[in-house]
C-alpha atoms as a PDB file:
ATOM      1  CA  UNK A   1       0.000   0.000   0.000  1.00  0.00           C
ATOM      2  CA  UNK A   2       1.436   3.260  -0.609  1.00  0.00           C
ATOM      3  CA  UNK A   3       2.041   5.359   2.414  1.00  0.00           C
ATOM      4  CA  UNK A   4       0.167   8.073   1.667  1.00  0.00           C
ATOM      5  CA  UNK A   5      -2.898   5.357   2.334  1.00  0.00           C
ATOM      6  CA  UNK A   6      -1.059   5.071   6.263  1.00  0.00           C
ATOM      7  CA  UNK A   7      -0.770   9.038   6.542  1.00  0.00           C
ATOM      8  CA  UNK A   8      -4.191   9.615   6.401  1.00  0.00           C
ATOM      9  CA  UNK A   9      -4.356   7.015   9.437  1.00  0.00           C
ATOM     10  CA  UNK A  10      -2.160   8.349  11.733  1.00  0.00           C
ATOM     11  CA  UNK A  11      -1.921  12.007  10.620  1.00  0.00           C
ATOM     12  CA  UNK A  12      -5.331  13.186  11.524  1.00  0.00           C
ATOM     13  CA  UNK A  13      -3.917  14.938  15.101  1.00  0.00           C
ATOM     14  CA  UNK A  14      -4.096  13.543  17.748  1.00  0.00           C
ATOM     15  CA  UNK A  15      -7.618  13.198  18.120  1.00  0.00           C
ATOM     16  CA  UNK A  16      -8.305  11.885  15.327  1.00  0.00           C
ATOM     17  CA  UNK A  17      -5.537   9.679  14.320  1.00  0.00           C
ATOM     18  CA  UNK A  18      -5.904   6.056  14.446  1.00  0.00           C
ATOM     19  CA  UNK A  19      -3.399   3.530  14.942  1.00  0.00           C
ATOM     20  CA  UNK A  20      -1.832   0.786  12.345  1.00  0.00           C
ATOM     21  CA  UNK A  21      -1.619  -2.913  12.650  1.00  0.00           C
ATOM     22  CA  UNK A  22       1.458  -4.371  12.966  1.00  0.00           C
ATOM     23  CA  UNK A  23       1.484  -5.350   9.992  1.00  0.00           C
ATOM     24  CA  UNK A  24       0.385  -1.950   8.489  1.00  0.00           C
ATOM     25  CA  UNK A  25       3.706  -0.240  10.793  1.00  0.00           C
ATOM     26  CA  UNK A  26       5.484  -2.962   8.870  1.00  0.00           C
ATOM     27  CA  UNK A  27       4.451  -1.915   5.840  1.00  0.00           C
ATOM     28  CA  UNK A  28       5.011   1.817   6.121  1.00  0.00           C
ATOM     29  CA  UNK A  29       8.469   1.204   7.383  1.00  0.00           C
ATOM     30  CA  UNK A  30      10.025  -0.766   5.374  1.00  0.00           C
ATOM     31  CA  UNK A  31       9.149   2.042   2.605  1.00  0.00           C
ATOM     32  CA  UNK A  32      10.543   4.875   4.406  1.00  0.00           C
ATOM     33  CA  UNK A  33      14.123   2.162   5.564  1.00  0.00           C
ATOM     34  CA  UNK A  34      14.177   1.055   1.841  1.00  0.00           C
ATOM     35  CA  UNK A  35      14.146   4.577   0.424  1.00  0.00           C
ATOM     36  CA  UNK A  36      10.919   4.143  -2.002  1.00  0.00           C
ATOM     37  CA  UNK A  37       9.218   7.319  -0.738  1.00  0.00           C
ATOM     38  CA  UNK A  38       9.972  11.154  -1.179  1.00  0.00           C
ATOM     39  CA  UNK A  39      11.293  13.264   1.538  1.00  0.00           C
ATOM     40  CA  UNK A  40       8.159  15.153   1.749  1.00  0.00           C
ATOM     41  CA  UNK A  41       6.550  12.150   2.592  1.00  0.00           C
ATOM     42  CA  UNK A  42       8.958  10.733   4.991  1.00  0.00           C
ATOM     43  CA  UNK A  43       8.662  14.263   6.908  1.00  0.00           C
ATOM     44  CA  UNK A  44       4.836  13.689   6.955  1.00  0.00           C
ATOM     45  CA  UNK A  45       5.580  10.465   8.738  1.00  0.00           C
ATOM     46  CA  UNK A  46       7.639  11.615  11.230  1.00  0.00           C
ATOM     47  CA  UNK A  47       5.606  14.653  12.110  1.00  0.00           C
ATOM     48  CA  UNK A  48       2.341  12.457  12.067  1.00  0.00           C
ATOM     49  CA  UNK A  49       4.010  10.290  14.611  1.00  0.00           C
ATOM     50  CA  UNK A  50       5.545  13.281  16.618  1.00  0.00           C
ATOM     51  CA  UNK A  51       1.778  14.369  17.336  1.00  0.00           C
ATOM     52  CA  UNK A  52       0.393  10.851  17.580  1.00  0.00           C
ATOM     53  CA  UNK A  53       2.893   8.921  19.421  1.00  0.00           C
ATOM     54  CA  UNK A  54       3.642   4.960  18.609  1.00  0.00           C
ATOM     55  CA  UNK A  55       1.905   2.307  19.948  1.00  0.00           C
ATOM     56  CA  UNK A  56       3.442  -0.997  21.308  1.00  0.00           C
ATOM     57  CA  UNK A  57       2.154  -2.853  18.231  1.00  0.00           C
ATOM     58  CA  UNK A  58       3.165   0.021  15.320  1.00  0.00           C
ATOM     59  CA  UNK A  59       6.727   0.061  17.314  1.00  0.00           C
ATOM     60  CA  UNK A  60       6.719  -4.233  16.880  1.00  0.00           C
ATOM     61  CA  UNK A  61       5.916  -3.702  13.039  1.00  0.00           C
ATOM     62  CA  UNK A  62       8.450  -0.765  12.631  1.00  0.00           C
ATOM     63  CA  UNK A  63      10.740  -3.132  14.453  1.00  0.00           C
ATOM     64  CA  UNK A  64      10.205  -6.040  12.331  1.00  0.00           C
ATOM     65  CA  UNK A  65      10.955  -3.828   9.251  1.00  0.00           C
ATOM     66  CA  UNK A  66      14.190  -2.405  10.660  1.00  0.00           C
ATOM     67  CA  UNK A  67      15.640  -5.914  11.995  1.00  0.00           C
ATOM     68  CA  UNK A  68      15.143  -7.518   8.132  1.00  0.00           C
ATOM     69  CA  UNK A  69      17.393  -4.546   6.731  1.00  0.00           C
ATOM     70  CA  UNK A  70      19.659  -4.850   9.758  1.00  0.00           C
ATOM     71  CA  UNK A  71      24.113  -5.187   8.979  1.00  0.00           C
ATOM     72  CA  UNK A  72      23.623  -7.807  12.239  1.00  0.00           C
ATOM     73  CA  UNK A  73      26.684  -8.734  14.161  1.00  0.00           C
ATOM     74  CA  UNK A  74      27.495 -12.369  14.372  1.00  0.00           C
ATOM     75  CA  UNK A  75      27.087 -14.854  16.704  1.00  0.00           C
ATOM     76  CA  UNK A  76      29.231 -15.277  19.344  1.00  0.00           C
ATOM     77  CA  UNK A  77      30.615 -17.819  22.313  1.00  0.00           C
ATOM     78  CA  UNK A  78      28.613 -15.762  24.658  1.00  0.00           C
ATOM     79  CA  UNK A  79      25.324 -13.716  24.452  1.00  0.00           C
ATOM     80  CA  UNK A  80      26.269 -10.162  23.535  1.00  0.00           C
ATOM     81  CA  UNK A  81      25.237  -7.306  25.632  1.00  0.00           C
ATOM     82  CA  UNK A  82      23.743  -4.648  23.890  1.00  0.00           C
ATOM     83  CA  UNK A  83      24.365  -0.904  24.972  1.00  0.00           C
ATOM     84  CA  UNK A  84      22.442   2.324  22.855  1.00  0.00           C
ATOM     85  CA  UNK A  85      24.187   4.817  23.105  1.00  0.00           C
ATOM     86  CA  UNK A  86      21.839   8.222  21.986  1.00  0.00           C
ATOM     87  CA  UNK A  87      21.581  10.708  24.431  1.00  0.00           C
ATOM     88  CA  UNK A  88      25.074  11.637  25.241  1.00  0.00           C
ATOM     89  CA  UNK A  89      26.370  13.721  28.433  1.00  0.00           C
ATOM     90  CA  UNK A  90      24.408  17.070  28.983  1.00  0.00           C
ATOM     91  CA  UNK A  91      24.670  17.926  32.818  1.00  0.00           C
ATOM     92  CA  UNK A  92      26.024  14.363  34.332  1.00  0.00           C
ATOM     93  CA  UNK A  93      29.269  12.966  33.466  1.00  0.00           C
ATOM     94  CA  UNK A  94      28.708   9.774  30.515  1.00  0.00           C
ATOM     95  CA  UNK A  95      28.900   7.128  32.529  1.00  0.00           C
ATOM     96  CA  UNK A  96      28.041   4.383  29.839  1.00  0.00           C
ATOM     97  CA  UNK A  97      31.357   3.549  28.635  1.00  0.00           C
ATOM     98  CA  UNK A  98      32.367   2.277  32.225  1.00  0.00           C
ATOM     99  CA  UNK A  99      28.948   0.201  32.494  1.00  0.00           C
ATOM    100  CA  UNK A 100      30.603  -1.425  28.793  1.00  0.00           C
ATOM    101  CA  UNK A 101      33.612  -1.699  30.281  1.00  0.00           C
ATOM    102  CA  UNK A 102      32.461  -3.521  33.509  1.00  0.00           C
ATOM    103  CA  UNK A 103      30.835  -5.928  31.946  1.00  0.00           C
ATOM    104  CA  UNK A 104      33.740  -6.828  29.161  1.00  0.00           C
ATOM    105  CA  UNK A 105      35.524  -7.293  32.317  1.00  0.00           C
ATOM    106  CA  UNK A 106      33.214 -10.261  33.121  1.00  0.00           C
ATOM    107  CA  UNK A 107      33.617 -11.857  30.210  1.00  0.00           C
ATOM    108  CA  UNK A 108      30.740 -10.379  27.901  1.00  0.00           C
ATOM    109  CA  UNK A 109      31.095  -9.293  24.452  1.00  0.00           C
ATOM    110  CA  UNK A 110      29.305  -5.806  24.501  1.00  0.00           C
ATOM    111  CA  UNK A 111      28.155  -4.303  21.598  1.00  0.00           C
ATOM    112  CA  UNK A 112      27.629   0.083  21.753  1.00  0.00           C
ATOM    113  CA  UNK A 113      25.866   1.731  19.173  1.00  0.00           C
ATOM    114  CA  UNK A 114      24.844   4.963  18.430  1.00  0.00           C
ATOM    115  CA  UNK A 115      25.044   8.076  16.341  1.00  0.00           C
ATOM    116  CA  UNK A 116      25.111  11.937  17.366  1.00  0.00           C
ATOM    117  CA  UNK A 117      21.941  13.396  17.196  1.00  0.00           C
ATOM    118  CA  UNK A 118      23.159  17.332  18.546  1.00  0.00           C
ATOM    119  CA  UNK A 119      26.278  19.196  18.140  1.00  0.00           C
ATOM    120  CA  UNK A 120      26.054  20.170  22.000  1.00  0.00           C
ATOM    121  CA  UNK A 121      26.481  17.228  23.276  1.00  0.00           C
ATOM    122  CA  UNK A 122      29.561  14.032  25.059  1.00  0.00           C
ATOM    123  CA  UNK A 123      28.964  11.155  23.346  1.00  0.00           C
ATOM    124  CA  UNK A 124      30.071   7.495  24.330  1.00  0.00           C
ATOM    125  CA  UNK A 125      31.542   7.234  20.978  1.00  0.00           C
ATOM    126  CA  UNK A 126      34.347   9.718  22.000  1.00  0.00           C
ATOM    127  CA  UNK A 127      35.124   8.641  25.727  1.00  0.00           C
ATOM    128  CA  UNK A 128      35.340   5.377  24.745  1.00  0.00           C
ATOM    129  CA  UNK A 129      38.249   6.419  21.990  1.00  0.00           C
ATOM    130  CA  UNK A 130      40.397   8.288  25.023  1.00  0.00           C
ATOM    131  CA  UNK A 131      39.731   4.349  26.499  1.00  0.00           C
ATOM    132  CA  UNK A 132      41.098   3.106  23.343  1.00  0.00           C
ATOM    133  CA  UNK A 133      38.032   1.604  21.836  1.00  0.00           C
ATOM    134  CA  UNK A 134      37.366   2.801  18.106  1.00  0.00           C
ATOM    135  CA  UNK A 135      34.786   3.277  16.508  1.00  0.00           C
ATOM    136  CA  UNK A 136      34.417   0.182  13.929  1.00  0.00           C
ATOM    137  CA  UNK A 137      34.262   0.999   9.910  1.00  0.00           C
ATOM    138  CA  UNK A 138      32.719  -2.439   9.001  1.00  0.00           C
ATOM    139  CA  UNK A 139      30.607  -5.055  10.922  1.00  0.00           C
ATOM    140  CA  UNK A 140      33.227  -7.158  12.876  1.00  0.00           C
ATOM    141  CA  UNK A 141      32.600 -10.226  15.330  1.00  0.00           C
ATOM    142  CA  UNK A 142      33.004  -8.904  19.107  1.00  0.00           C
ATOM    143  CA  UNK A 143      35.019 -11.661  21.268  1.00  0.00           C
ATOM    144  CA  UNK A 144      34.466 -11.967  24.658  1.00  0.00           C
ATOM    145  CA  UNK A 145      35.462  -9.611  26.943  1.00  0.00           C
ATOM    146  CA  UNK A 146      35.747  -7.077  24.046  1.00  0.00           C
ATOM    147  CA  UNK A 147      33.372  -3.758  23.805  1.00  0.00           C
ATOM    148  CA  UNK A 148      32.816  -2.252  20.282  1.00  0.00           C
ATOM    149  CA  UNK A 149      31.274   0.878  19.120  1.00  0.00           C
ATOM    150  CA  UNK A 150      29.566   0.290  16.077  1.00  0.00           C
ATOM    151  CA  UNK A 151      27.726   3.407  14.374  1.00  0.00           C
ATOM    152  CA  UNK A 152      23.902   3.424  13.264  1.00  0.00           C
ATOM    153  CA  UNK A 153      24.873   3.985  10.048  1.00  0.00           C
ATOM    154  CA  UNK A 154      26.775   1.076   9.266  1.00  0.00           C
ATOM    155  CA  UNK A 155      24.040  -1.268  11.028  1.00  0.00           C
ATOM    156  CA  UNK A 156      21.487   0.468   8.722  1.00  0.00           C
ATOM    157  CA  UNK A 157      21.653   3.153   6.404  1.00  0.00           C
ATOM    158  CA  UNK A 158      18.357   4.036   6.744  1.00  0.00           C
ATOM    159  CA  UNK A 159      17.780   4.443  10.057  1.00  0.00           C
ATOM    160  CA  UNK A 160      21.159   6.919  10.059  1.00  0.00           C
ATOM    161  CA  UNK A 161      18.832   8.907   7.392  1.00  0.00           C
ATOM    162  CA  UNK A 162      15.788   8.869   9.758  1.00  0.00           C
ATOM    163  CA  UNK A 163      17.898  10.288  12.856  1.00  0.00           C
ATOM    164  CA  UNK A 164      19.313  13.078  10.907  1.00  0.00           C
ATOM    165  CA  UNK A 165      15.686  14.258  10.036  1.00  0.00           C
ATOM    166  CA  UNK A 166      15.837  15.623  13.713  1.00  0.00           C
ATOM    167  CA  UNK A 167      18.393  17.788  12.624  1.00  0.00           C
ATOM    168  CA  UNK A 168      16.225  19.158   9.785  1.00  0.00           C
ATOM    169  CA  UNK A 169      13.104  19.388  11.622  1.00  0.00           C
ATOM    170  CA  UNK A 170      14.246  19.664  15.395  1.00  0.00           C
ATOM    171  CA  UNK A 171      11.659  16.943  16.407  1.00  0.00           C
ATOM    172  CA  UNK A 172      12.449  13.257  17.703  1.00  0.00           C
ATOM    173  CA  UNK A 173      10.243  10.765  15.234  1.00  0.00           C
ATOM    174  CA  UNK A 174      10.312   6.818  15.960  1.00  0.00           C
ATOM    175  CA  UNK A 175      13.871   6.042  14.402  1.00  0.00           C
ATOM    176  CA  UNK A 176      15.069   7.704  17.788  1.00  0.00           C
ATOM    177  CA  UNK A 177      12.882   5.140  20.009  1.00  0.00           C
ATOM    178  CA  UNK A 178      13.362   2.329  17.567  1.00  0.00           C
ATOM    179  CA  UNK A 179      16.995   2.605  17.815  1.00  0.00           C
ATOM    180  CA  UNK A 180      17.142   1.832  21.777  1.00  0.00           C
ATOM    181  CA  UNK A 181      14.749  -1.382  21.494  1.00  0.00           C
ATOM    182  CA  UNK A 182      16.083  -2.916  18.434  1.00  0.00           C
ATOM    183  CA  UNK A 183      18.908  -6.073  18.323  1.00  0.00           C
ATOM    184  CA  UNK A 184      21.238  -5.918  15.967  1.00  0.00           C
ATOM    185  CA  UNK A 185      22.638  -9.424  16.697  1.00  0.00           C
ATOM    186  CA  UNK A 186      22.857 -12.147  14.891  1.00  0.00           C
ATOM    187  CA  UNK A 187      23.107 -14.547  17.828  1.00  0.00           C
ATOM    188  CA  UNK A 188      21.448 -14.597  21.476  1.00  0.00           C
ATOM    189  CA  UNK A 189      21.976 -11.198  23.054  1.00  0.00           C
ATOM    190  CA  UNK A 190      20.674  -8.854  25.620  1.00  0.00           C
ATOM    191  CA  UNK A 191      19.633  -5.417  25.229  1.00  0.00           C
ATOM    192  CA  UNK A 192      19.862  -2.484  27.734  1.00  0.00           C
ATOM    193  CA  UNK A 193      16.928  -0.437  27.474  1.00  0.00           C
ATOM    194  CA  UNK A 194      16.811   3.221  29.182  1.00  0.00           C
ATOM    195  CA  UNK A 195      13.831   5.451  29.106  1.00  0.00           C
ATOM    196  CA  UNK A 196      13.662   9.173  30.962  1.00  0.00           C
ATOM    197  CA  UNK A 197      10.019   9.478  31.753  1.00  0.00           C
ATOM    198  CA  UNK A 198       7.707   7.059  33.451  1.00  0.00           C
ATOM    199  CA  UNK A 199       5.064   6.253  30.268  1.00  0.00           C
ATOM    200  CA  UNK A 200       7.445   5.373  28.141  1.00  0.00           C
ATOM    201  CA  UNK A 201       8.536   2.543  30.691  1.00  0.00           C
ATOM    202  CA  UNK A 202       5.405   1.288  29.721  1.00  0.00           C
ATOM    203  CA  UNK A 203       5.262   1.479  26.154  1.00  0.00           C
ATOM    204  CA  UNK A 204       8.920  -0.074  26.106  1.00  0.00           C
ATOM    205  CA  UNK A 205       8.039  -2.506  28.309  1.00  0.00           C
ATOM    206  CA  UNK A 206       4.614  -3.674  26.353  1.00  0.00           C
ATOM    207  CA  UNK A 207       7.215  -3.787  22.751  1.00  0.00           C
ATOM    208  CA  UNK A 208       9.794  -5.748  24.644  1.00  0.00           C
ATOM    209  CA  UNK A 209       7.227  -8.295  25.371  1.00  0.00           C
ATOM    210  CA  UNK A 210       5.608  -8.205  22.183  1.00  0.00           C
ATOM    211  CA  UNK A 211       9.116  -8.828  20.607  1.00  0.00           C
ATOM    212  CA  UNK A 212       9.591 -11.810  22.613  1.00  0.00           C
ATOM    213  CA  UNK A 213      13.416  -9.827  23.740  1.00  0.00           C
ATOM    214  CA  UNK A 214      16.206 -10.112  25.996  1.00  0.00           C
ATOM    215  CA  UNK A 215      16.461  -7.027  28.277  1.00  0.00           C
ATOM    216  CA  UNK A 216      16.953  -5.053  30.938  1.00  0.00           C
ATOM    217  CA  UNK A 217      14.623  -2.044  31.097  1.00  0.00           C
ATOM    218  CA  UNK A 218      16.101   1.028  33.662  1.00  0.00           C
ATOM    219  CA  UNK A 219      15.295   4.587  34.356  1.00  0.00           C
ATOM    220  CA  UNK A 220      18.942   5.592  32.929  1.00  0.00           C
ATOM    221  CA  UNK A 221      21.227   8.923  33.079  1.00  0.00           C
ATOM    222  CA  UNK A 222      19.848  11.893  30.929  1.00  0.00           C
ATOM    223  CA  UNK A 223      18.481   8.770  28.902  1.00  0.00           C
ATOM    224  CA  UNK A 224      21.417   6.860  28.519  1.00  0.00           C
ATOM    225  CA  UNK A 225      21.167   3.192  29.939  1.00  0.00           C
ATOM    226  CA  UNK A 226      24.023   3.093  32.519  1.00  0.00           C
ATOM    227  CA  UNK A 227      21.957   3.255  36.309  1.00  0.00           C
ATOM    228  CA  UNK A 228      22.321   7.002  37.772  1.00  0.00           C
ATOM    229  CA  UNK A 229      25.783   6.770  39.856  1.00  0.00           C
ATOM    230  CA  UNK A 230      23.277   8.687  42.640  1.00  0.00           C
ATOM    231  CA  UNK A 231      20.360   6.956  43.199  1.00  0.00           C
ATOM    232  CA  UNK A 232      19.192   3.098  42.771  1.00  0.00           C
ATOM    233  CA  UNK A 233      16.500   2.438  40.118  1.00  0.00           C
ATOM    234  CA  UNK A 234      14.102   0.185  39.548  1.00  0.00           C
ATOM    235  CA  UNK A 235      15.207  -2.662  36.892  1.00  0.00           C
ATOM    236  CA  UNK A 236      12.904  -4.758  35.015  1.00  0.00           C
ATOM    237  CA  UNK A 237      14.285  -8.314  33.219  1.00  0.00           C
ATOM    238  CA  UNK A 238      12.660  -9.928  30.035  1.00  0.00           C
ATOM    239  CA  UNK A 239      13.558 -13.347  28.889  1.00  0.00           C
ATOM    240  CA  UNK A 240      11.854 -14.256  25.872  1.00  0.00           C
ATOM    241  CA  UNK A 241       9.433 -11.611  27.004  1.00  0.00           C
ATOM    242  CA  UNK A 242       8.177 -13.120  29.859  1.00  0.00           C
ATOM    243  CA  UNK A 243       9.008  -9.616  32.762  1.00  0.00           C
ATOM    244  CA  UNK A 244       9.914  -9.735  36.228  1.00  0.00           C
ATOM    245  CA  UNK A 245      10.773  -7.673  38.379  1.00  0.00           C
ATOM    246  CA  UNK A 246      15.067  -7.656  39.039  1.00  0.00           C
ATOM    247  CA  UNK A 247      15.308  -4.004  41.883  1.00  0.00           C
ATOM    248  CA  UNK A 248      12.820  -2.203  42.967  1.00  0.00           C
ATOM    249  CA  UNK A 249      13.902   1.883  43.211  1.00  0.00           C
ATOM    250  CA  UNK A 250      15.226   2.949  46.373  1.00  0.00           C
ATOM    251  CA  UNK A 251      14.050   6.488  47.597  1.00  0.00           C
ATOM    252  CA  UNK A 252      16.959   8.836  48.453  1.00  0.00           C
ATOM    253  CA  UNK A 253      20.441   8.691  47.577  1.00  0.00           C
ATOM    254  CA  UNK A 254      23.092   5.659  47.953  1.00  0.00           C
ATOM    255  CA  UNK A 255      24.242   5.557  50.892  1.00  0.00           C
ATOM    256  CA  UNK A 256      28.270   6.228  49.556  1.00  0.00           C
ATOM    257  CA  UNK A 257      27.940   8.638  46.988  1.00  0.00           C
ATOM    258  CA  UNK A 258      30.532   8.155  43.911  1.00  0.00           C
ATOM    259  CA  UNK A 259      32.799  11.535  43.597  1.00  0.00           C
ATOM    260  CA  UNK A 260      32.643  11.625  39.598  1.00  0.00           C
ATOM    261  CA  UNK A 261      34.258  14.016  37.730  1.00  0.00           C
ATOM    262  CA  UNK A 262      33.054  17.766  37.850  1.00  0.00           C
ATOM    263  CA  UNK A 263      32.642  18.449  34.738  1.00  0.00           C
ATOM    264  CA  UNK A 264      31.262  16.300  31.677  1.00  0.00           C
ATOM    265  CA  UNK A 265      34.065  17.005  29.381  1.00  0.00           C
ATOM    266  CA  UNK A 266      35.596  13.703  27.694  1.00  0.00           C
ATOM    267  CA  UNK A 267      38.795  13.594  28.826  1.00  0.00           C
ATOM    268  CA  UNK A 268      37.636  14.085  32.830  1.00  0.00           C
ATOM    269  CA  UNK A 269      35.287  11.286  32.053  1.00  0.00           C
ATOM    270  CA  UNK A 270      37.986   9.182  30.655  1.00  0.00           C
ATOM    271  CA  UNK A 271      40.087   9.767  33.817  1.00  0.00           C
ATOM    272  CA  UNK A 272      37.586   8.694  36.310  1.00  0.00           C
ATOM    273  CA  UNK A 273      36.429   5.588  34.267  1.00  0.00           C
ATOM    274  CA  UNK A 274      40.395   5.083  34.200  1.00  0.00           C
ATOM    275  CA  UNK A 275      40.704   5.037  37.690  1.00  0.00           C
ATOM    276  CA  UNK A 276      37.485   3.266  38.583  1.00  0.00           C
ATOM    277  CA  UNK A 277      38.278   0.431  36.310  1.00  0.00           C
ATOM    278  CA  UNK A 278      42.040   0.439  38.404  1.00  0.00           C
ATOM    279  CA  UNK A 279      40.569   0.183  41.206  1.00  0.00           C
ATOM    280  CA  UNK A 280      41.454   3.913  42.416  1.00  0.00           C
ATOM    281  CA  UNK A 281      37.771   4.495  42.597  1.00  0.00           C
ATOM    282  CA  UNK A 282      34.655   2.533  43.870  1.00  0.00           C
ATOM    283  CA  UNK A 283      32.109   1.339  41.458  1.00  0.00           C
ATOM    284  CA  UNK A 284      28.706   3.538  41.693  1.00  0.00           C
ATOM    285  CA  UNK A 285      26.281   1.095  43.799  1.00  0.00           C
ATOM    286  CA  UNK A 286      24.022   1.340  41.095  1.00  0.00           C
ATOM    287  CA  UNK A 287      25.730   0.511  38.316  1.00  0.00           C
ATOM    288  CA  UNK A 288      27.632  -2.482  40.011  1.00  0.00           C
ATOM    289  CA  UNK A 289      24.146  -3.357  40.947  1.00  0.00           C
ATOM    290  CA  UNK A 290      23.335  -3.016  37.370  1.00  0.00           C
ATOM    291  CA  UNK A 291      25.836  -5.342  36.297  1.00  0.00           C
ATOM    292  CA  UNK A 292      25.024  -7.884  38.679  1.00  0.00           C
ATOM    293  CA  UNK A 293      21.436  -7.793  37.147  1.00  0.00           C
ATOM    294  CA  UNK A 294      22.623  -8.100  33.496  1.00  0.00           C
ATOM    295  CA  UNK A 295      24.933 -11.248  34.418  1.00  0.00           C
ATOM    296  CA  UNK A 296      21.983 -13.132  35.912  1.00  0.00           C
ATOM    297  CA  UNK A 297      19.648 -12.279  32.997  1.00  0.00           C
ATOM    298  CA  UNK A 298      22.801 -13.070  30.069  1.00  0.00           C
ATOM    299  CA  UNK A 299      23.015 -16.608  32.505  1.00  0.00           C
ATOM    300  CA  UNK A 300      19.701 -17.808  31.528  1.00  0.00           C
ATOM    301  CA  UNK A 301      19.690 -17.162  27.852  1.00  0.00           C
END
């Protein structure tokens, strides 16, 4: 069906929009991934969505579409744990490149991908290169105990077209959802799934069951997925979908607080990951308690 057929579905406000099947979300997707559409059209989509909002089923079908056109990583010896990596540092210190680092320590291969969405911003991409992790040029196997950085683009061109829209239009559209629920693996993995305010917990957490996934689900930092180095969150697991309930939040601070870095600047993030992963610093409560959760889920898959 041509899309124009799906835009008078879901871009009638947000009243009077209606949502698509999952099959319908497929549909539409895999038209704006594969390129078949005009741009005019593509920023009707993303505007219509903007003012609608995705359901759990139009986010499985848009999913679907994106993980047939995926570059997937290969299998490996060990599940791979998968880290998005969008929001980058704006007031806290990016902490996510020590949660990847943490867990290659135990063994894991760990997968980070992303793509720079503002100009403003700390991304993992470039604390992780101070650490002397580079950002990969072609889809590569991750061993154990290794963490690679692997940009959206080279996963899927499309979706790299769909997150630069924001720059065009200054609005988020699905791509930027899609890419924090989606697996890019080949082989059994786990994904790390963040959100910043408490509906979208729910919507994520209705698609992760829908998709049957692997995840951990976390009120992150600034909406990255490491745990917040102050506070402990609640973290949900999904095996094969099925949910339960891994830490409930705890009000109040930790009860050590972590001194990070004062500012959010790359190299002073680099340093303190440096010395926490020497042992010159302790490791946030939360995140060590994140890590503990992510070991137990990776153990039953």
């Amino acid at each position: 069906m041509a899309i124009r057929q799906y835009l008078k579905v879901i871009g009638r406000g947000k009243d009077g929009a209606r949502a698509l099947s999952r099959e319908q979300a497929f549909d539409l997707f895999r038209q704006v991934l594969d390129g078949t559409v005009t741009d005019l059209e593509v920023g009707g989509f993303c505007l219509a969505m903007r003012i609608k909002g995705e359901t759990p089923g139009e986010m499985a079908g848009f999913l679907d579409a994106a993980h047939a056109r995926l570059n997937k990583l290969p299998a490996t010896a060990r599940p791979m744990v998968v880290l998005p990596s969008y929001n980058g540092a704006r007031k806290l210190p990016l902490l996510t490149p020590l949660l990847a680092l943490l867990l290659a320590r135990e063994g894991l291969p760990v997968l980070v991908h992303g793509a720079a969405t503002e100009d403003t911003r700390v991304y993992t991409s470039e604390v992780l290169e101070v650490l002397g992790v580079i950002t990969q040029s072609a889809i590569n196997p991750v061993a154990p105990g290794e963490v690679a950085f692997v940009p959206t683009g080279l996963l899927s061109a499309g979706l790299q077209r769909l997150l630069d829209v924001r720059r065009a239009v200054g609005l988020r559209n699905p791509a930027h959802s899609l890419v924090k629920l989606m697996n890019p693996c080949a082989g059994p993995s786990l994904i790390v799934g963040s959100y910043t305010h408490p509906e979208y917990a729910i919507s994520m957490a209705a698609v992760f069951e829908l998709m049957q996934a692997n995840a951990l689900l976390l009120r992150g930092t600034e909406g990255e997925v490491v745990a917040d180095a102050r506070r402990m969150p609640q973290m949900l697991g999904f095996v094969a979908g099925r949910r339960s309930v891994l830490q409930e939040a705890q009000s109040g601070p930790v009860a050590t607080l972590p001194e990070p870095p004062k500012t959010t600047d790359t190299a002073s993030t680099a340093a303190y990951i440096q010395a926490v992963m020497a042992g010159h610093q302790p490791v946030p409560a939360p995140i060590a308690r994140q890590v503990e959760h992510i070991l137990h889920l990776v153990s039953q898959l």
